[in-house]
Structure formats: structure tokens, C-alpha cells
PDB file of N, CA and C in Angstrom:
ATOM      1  N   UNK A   1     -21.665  68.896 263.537  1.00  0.00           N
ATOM      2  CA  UNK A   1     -22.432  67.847 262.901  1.00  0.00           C
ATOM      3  C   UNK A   1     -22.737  66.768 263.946  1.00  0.00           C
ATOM      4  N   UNK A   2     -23.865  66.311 264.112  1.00  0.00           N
ATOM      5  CA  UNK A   2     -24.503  65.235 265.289  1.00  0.00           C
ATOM      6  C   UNK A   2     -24.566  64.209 264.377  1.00  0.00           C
ATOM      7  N   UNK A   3     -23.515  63.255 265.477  1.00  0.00           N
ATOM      8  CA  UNK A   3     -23.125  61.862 264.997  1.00  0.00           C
ATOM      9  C   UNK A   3     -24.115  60.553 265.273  1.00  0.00           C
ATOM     10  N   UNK A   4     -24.543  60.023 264.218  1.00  0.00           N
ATOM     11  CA  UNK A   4     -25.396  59.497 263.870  1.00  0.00           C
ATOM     12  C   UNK A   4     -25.072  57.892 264.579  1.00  0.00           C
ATOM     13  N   UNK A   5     -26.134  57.289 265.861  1.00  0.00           N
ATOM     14  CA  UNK A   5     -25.761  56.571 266.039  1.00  0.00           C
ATOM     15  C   UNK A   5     -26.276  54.895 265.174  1.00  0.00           C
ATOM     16  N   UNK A   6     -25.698  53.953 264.841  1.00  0.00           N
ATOM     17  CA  UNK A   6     -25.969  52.748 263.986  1.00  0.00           C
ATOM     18  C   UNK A   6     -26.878  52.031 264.742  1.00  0.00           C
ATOM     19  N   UNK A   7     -27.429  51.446 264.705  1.00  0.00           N
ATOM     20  CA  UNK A   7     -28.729  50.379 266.070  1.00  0.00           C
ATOM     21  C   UNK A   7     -27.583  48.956 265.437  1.00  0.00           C
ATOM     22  N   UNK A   8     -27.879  48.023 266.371  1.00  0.00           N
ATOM     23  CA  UNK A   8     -27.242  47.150 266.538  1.00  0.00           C
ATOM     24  C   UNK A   8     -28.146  46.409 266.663  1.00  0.00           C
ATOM     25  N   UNK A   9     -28.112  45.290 265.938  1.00  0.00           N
ATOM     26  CA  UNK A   9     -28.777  43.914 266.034  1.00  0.00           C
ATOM     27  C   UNK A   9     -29.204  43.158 267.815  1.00  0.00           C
ATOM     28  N   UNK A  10     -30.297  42.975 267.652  1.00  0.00           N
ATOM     29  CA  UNK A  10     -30.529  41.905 269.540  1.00  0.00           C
ATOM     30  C   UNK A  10     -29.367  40.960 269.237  1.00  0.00           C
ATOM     31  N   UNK A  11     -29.297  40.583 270.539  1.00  0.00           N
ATOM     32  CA  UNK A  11     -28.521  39.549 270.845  1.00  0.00           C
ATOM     33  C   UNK A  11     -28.429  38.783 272.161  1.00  0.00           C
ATOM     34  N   UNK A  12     -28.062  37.717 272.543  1.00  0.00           N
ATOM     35  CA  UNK A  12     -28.928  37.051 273.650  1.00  0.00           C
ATOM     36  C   UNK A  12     -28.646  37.777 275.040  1.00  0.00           C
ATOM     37  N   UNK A  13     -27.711  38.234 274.817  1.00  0.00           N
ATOM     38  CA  UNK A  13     -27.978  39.089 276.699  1.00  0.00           C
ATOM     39  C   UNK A  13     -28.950  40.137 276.411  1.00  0.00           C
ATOM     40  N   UNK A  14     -29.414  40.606 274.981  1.00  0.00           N
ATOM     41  CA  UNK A  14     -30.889  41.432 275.805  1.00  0.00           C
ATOM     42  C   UNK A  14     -32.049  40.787 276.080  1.00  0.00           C
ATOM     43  N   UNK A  15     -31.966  39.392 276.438  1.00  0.00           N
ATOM     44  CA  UNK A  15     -32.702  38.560 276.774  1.00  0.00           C
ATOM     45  C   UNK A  15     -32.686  38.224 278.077  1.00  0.00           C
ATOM     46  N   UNK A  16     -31.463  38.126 278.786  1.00  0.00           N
ATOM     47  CA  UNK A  16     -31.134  37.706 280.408  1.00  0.00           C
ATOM     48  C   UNK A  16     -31.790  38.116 281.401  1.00  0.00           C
ATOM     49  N   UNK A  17     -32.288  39.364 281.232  1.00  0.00           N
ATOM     50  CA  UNK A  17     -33.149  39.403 282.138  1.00  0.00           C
ATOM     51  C   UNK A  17     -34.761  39.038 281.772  1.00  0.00           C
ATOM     52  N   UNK A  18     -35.051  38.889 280.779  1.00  0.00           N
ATOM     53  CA  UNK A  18     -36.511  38.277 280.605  1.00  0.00           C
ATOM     54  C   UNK A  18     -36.171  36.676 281.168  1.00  0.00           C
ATOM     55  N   UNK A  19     -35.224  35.622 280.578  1.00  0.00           N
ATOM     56  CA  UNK A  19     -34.813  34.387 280.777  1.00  0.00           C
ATOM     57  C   UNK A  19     -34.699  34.089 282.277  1.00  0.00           C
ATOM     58  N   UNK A  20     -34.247  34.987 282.895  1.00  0.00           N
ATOM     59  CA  UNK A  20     -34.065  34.881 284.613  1.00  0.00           C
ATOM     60  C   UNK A  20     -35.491  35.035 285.273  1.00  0.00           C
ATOM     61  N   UNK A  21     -36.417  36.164 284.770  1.00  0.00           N
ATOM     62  CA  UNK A  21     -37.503  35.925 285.362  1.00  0.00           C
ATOM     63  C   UNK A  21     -38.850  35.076 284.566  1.00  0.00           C
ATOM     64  N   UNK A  22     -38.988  34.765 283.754  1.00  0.00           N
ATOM     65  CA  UNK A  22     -39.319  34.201 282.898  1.00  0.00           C
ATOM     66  C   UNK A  22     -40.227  32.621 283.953  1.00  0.00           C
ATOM     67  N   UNK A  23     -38.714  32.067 284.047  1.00  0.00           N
ATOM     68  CA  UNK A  23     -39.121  30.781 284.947  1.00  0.00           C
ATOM     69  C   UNK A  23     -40.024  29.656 284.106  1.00  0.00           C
ATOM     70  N   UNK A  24     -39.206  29.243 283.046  1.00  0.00           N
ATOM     71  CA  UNK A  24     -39.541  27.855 281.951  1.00  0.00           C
ATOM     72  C   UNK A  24     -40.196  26.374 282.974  1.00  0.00           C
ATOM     73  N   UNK A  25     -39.099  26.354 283.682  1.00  0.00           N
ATOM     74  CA  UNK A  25     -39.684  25.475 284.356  1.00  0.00           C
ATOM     75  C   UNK A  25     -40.732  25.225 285.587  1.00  0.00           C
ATOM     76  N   UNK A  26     -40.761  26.771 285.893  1.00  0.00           N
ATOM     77  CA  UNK A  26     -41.931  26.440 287.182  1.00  0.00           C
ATOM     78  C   UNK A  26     -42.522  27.473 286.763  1.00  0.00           C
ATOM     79  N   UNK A  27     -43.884  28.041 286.184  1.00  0.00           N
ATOM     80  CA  UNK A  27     -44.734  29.296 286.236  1.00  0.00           C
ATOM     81  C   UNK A  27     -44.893  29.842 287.406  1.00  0.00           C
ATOM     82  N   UNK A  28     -45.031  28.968 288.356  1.00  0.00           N
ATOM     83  CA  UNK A  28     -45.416  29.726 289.895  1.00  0.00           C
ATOM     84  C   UNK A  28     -44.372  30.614 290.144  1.00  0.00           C
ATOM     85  N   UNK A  29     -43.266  30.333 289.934  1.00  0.00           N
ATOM     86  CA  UNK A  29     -42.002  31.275 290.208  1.00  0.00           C
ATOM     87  C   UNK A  29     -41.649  32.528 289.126  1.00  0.00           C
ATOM     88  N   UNK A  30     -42.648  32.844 288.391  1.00  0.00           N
ATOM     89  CA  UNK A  30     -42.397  34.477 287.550  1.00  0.00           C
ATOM     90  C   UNK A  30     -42.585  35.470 288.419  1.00  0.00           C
ATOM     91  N   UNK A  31     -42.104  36.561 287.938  1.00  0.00           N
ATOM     92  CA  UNK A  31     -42.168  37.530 288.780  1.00  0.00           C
ATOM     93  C   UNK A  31     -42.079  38.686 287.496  1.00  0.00           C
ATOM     94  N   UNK A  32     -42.685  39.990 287.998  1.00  0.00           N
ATOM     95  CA  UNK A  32     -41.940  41.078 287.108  1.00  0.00           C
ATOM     96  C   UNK A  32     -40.363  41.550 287.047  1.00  0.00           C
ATOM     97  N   UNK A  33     -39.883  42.344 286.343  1.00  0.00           N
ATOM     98  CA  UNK A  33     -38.866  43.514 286.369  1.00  0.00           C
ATOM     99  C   UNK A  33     -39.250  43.974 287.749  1.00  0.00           C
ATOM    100  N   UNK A  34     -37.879  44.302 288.424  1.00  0.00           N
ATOM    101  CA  UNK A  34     -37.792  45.492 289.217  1.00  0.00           C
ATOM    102  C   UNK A  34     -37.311  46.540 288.893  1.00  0.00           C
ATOM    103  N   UNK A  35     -36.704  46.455 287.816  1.00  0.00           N
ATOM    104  CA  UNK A  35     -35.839  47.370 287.388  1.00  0.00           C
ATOM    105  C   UNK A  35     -36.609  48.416 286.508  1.00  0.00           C
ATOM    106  N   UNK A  36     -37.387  47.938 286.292  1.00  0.00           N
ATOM    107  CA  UNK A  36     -38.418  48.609 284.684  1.00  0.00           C
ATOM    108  C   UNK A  36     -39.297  47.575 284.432  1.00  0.00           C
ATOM    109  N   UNK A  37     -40.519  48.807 283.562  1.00  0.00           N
ATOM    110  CA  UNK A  37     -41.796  47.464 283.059  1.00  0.00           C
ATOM    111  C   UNK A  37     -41.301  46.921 282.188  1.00  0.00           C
ATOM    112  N   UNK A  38     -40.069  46.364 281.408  1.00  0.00           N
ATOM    113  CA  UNK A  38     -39.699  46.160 280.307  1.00  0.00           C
ATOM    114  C   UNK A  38     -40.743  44.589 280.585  1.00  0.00           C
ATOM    115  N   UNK A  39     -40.634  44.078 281.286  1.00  0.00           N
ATOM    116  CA  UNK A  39     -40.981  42.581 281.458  1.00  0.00           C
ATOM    117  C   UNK A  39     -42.156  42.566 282.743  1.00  0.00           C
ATOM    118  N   UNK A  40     -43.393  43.506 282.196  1.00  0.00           N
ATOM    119  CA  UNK A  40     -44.407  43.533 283.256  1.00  0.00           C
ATOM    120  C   UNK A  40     -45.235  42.654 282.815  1.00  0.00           C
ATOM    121  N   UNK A  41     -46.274  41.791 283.768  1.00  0.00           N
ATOM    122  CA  UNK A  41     -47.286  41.146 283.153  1.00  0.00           C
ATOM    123  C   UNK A  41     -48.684  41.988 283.250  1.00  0.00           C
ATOM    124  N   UNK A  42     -49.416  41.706 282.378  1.00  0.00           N
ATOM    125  CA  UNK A  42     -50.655  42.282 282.309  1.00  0.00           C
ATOM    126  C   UNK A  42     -51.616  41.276 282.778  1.00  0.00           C
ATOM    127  N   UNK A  43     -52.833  41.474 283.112  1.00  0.00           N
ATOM    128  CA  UNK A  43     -54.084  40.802 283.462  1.00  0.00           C
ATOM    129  C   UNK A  43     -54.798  41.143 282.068  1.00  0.00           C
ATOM    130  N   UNK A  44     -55.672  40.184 281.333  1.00  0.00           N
ATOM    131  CA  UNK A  44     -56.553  40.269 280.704  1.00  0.00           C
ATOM    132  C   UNK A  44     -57.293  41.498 280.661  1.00  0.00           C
ATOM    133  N   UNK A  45     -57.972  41.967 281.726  1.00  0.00           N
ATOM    134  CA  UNK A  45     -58.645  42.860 281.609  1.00  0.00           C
ATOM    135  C   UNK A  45     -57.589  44.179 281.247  1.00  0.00           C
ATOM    136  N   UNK A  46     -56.582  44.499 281.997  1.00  0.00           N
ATOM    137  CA  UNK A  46     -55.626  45.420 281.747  1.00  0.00           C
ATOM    138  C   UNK A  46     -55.458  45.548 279.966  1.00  0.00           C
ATOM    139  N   UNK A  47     -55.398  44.330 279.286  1.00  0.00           N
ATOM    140  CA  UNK A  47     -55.027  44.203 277.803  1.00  0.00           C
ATOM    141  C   UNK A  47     -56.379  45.114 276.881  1.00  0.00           C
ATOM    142  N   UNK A  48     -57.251  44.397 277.286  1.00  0.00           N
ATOM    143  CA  UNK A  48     -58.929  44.969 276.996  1.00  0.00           C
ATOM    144  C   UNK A  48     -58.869  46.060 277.088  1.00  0.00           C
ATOM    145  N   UNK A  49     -58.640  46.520 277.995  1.00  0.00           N
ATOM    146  CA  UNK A  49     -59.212  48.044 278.326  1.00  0.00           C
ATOM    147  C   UNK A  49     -57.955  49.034 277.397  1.00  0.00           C
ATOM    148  N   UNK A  50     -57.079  48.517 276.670  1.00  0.00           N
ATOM    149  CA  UNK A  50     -56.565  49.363 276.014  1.00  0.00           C
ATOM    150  C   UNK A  50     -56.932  49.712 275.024  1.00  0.00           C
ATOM    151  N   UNK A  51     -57.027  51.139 274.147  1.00  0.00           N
ATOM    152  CA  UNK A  51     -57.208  51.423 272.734  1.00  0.00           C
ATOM    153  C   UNK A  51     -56.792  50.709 271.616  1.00  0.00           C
ATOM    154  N   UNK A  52     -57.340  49.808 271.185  1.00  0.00           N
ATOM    155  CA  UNK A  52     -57.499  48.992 269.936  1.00  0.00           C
ATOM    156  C   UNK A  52     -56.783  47.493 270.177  1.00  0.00           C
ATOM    157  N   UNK A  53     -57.106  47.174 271.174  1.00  0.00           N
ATOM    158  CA  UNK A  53     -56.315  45.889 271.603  1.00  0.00           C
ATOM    159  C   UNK A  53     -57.407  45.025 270.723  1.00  0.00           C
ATOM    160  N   UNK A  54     -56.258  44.361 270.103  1.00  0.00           N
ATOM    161  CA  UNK A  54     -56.700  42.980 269.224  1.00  0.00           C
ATOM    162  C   UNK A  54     -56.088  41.765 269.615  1.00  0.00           C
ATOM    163  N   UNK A  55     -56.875  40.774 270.123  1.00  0.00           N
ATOM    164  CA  UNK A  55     -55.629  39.515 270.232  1.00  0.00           C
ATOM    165  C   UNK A  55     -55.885  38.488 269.465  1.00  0.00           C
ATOM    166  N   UNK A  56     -56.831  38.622 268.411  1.00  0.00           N
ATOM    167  CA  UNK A  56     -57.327  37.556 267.166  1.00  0.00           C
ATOM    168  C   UNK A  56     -55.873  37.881 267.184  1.00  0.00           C
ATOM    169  N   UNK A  57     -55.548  36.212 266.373  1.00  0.00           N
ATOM    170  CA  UNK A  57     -54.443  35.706 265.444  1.00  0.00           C
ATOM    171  C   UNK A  57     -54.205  35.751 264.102  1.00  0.00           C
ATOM    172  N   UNK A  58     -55.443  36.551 263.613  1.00  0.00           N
ATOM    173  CA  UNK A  58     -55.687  35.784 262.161  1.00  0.00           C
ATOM    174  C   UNK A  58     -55.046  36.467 261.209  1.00  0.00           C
ATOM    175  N   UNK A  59     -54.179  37.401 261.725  1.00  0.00           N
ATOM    176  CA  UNK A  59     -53.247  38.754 260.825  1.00  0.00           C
ATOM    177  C   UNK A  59     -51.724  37.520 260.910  1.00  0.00           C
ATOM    178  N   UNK A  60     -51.726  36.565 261.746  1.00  0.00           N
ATOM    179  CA  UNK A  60     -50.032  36.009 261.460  1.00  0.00           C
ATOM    180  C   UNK A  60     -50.159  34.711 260.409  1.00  0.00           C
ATOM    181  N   UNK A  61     -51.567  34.516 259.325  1.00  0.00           N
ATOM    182  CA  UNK A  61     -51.140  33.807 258.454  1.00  0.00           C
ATOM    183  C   UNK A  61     -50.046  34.304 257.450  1.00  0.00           C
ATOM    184  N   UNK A  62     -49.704  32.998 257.108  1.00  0.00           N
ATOM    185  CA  UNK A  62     -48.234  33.413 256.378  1.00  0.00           C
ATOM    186  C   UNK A  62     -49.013  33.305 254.625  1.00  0.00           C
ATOM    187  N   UNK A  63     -48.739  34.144 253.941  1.00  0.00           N
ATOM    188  CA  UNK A  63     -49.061  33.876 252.570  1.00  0.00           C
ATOM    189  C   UNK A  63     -48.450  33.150 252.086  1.00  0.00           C
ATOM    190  N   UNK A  64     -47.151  32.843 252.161  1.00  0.00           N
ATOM    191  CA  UNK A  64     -46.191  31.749 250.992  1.00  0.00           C
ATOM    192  C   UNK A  64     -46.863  30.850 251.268  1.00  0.00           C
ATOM    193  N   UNK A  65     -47.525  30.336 252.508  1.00  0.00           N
ATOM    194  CA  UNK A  65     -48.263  28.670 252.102  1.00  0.00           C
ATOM    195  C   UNK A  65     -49.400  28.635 251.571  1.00  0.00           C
ATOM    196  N   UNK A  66     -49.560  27.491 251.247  1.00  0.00           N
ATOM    197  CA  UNK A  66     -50.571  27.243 250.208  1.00  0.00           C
ATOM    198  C   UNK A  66     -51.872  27.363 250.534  1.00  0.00           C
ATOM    199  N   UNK A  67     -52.747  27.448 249.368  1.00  0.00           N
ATOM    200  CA  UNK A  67     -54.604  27.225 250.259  1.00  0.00           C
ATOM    201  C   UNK A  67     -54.824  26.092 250.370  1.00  0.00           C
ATOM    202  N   UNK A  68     -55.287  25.339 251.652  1.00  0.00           N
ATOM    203  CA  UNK A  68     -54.790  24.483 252.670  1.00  0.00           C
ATOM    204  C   UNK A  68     -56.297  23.866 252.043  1.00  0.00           C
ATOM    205  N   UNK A  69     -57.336  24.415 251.740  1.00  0.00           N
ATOM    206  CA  UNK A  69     -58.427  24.430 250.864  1.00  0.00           C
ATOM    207  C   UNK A  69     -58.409  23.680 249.629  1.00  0.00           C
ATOM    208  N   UNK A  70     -57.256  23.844 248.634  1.00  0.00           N
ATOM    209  CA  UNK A  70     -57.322  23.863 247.593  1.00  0.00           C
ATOM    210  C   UNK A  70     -56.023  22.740 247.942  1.00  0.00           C
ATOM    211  N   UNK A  71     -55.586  21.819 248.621  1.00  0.00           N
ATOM    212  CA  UNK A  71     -54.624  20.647 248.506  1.00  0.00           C
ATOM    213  C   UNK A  71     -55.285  19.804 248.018  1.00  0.00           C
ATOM    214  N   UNK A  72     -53.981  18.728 247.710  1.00  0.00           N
ATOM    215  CA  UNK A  72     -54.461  17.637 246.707  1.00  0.00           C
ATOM    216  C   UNK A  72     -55.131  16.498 248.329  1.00  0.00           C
ATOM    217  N   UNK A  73     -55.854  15.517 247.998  1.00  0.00           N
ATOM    218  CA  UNK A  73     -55.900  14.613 248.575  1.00  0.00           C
ATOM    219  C   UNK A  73     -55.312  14.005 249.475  1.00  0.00           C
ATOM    220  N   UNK A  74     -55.014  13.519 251.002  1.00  0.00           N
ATOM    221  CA  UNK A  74     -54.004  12.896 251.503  1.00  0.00           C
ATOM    222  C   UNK A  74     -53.348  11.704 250.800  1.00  0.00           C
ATOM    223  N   UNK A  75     -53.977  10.847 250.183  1.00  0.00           N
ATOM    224  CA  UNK A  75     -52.974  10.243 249.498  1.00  0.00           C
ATOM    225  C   UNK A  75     -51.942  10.473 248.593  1.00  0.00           C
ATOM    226  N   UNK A  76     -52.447  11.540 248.009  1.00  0.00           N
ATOM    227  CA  UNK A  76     -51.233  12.328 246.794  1.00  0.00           C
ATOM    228  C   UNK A  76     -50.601  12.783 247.415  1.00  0.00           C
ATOM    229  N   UNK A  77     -50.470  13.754 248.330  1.00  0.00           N
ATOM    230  CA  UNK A  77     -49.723  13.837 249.089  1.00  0.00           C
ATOM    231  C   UNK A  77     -48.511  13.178 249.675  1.00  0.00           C
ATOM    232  N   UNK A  78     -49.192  12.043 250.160  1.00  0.00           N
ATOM    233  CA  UNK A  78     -48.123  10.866 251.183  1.00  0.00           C
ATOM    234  C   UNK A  78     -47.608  10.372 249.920  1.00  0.00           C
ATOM    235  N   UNK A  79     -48.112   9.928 248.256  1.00  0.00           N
ATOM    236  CA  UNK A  79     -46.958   9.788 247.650  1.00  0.00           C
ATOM    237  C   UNK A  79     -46.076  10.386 247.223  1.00  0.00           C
ATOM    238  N   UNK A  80     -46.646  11.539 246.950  1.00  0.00           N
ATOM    239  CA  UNK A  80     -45.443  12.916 246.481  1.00  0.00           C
ATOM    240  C   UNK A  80     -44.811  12.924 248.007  1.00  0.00           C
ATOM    241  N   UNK A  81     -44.925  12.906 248.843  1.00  0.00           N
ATOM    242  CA  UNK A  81     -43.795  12.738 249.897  1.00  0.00           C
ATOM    243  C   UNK A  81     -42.958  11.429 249.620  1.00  0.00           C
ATOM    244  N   UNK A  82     -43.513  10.394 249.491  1.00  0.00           N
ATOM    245  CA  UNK A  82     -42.387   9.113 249.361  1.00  0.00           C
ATOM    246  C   UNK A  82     -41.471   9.269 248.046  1.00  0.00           C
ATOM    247  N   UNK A  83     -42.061   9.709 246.869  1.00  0.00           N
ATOM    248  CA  UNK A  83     -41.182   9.903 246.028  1.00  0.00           C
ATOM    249  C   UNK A  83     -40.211  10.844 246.060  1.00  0.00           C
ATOM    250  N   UNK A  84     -40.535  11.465 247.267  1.00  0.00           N
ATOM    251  CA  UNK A  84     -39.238  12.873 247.598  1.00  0.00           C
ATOM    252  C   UNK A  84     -38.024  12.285 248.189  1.00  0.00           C
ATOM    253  N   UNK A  85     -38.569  11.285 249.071  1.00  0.00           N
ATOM    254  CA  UNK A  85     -37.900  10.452 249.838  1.00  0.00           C
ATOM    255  C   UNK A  85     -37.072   9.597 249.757  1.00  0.00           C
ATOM    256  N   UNK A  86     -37.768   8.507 248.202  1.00  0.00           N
ATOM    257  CA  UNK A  86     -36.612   7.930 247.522  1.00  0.00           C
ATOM    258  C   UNK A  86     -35.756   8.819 247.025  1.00  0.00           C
ATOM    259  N   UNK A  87     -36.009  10.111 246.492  1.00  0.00           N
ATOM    260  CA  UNK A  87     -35.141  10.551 245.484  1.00  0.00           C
ATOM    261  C   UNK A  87     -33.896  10.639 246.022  1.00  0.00           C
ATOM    262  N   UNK A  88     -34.442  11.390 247.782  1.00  0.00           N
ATOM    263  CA  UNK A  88     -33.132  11.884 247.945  1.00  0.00           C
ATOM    264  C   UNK A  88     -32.073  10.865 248.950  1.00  0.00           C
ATOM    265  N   UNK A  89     -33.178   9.721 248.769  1.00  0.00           N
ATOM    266  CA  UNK A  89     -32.466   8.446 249.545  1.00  0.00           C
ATOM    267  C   UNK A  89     -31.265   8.502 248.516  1.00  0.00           C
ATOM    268  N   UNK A  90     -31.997   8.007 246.870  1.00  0.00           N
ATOM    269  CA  UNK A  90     -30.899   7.795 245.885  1.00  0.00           C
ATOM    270  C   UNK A  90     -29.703   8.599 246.010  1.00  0.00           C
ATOM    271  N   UNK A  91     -29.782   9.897 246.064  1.00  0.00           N
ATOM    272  CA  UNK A  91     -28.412  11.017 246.035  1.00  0.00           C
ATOM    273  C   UNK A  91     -27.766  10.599 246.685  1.00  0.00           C
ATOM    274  N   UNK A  92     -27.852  10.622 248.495  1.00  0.00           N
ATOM    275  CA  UNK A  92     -27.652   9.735 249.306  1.00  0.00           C
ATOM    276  C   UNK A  92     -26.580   8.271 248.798  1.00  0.00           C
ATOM    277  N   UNK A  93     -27.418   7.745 248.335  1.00  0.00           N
ATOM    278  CA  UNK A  93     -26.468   6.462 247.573  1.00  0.00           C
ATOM    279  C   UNK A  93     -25.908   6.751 246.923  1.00  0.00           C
ATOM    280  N   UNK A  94     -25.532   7.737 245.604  1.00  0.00           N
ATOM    281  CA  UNK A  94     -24.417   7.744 244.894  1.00  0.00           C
ATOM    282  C   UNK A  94     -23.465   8.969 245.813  1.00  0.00           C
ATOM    283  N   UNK A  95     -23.841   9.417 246.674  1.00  0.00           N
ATOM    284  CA  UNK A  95     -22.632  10.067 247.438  1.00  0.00           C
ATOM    285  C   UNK A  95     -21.773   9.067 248.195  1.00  0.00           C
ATOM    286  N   UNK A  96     -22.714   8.073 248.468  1.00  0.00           N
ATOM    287  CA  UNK A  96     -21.647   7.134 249.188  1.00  0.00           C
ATOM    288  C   UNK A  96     -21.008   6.360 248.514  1.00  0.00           C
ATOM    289  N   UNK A  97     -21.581   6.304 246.893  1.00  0.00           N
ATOM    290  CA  UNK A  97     -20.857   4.950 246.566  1.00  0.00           C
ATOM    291  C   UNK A  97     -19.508   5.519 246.048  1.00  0.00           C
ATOM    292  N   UNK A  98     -19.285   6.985 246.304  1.00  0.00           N
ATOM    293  CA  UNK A  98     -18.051   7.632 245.521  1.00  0.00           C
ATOM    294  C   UNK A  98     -16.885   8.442 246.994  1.00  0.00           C
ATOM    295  N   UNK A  99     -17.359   8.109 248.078  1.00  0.00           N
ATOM    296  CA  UNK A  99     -16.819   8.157 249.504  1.00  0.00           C
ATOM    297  C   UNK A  99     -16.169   6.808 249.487  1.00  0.00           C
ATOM    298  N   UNK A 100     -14.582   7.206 249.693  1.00  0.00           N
ATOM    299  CA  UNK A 100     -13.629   6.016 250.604  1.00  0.00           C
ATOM    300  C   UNK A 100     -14.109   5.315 251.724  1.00  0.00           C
ATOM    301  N   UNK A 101     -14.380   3.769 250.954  1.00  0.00           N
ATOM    302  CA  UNK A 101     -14.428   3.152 252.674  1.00  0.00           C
ATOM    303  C   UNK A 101     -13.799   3.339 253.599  1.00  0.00           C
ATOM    304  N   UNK A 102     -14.351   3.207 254.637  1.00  0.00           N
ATOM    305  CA  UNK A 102     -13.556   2.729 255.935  1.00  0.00           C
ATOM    306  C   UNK A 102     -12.962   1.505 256.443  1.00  0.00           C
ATOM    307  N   UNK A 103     -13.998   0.838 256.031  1.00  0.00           N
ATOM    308  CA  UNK A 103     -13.483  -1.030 255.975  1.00  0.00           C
ATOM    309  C   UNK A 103     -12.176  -1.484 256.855  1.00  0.00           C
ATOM    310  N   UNK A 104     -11.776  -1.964 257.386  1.00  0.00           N
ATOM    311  CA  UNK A 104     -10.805  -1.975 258.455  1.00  0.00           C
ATOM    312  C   UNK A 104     -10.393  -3.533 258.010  1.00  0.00           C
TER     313      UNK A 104
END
């Protein structure tokens, strides 16, 4: 019987070598993999010339948000935000008023 292996979740060392060549703080200093294309860069044209390369964005809207179309007004808004704000100022206040001072 062939033992079935489990996949294991990423985790940040399969990142270390992208993070090492990567280079956050200076772009001039990227480089590829030597080791493997795992972390090759492409040229534009290289991307193009592949079979069905798409780089529109418009497939990563998220549905849970709302139609951005169909919102209320900015002012309704900014008050339904302030009234969120007191509310949870208030909670806020009765958590503290039932917390032991410190008072020295």
C-alpha cells in the first residue's frame, strides 16, 4: 500500500529565499534564483507572448463588498460612522467604570 503523503501548510522559511533576493529596500539590488526559476523575473514582453496571459485586474473584485454605485451619500456615511464611534466609545466607558482603579 503507497503511503499517502499530507501537504503541509507554507510557512515563512518557504519564503527566505524570495526575502533575500527580493531586496525591499534597494530594487537595484534584485537578482534571480540561482538555484532554480522558482524566483525568475520576466520582462513584459516574455509575459505577453505567453498563451492566455491576462494581467487585467478586474477578476480580484471581492463580492462581499458593496456596490460602491449604489452607497448612501458621504454624509450618511460619516454619520453612520460617528454613531459607530460613540457607541463603542460608550462600551468602552462602562468597561471602565466596572475596572479597579489604580489611583495611587
Amino acid at each position: 500500500m503507497k503511503k499517502l503523503i499530507k501537504p503541509r501548510g507554507m510557512v515563512k522559511s518557504d519564503f527566505d529565499e524570495f526575502i533575500e533576493l527580493y531586496k525591499a529596500d534597494d530594487r537595484s539590488k534584485r537578482r534571480e534564483s540561482k538555484k532554480n526559476e522558482r524566483w525568475k523575473s520576466f520582462t513584459y514582453d516574455e509575459l505577453i507572448a505567453r498563451d492566455k496571459t491576462n494581467l487585467d485586474i478586474f477578476w480580484l473584485k471581492d463580492d462581499s463588498l458593496e456596490d460602491t454605485e449604489n452607497l448612501p451619500a458621504p454624509d450618511i456615511l460619516a454619520q453612520e460612522i460617528v454613531e459607530q464611534l460613540e457607541a463603542a466609545l460608550e462600551e468602552f466607558r462602562s468597561v471602565e467604570e466596572v475596572l479597579p482603579s489604580n489611583d495611587v
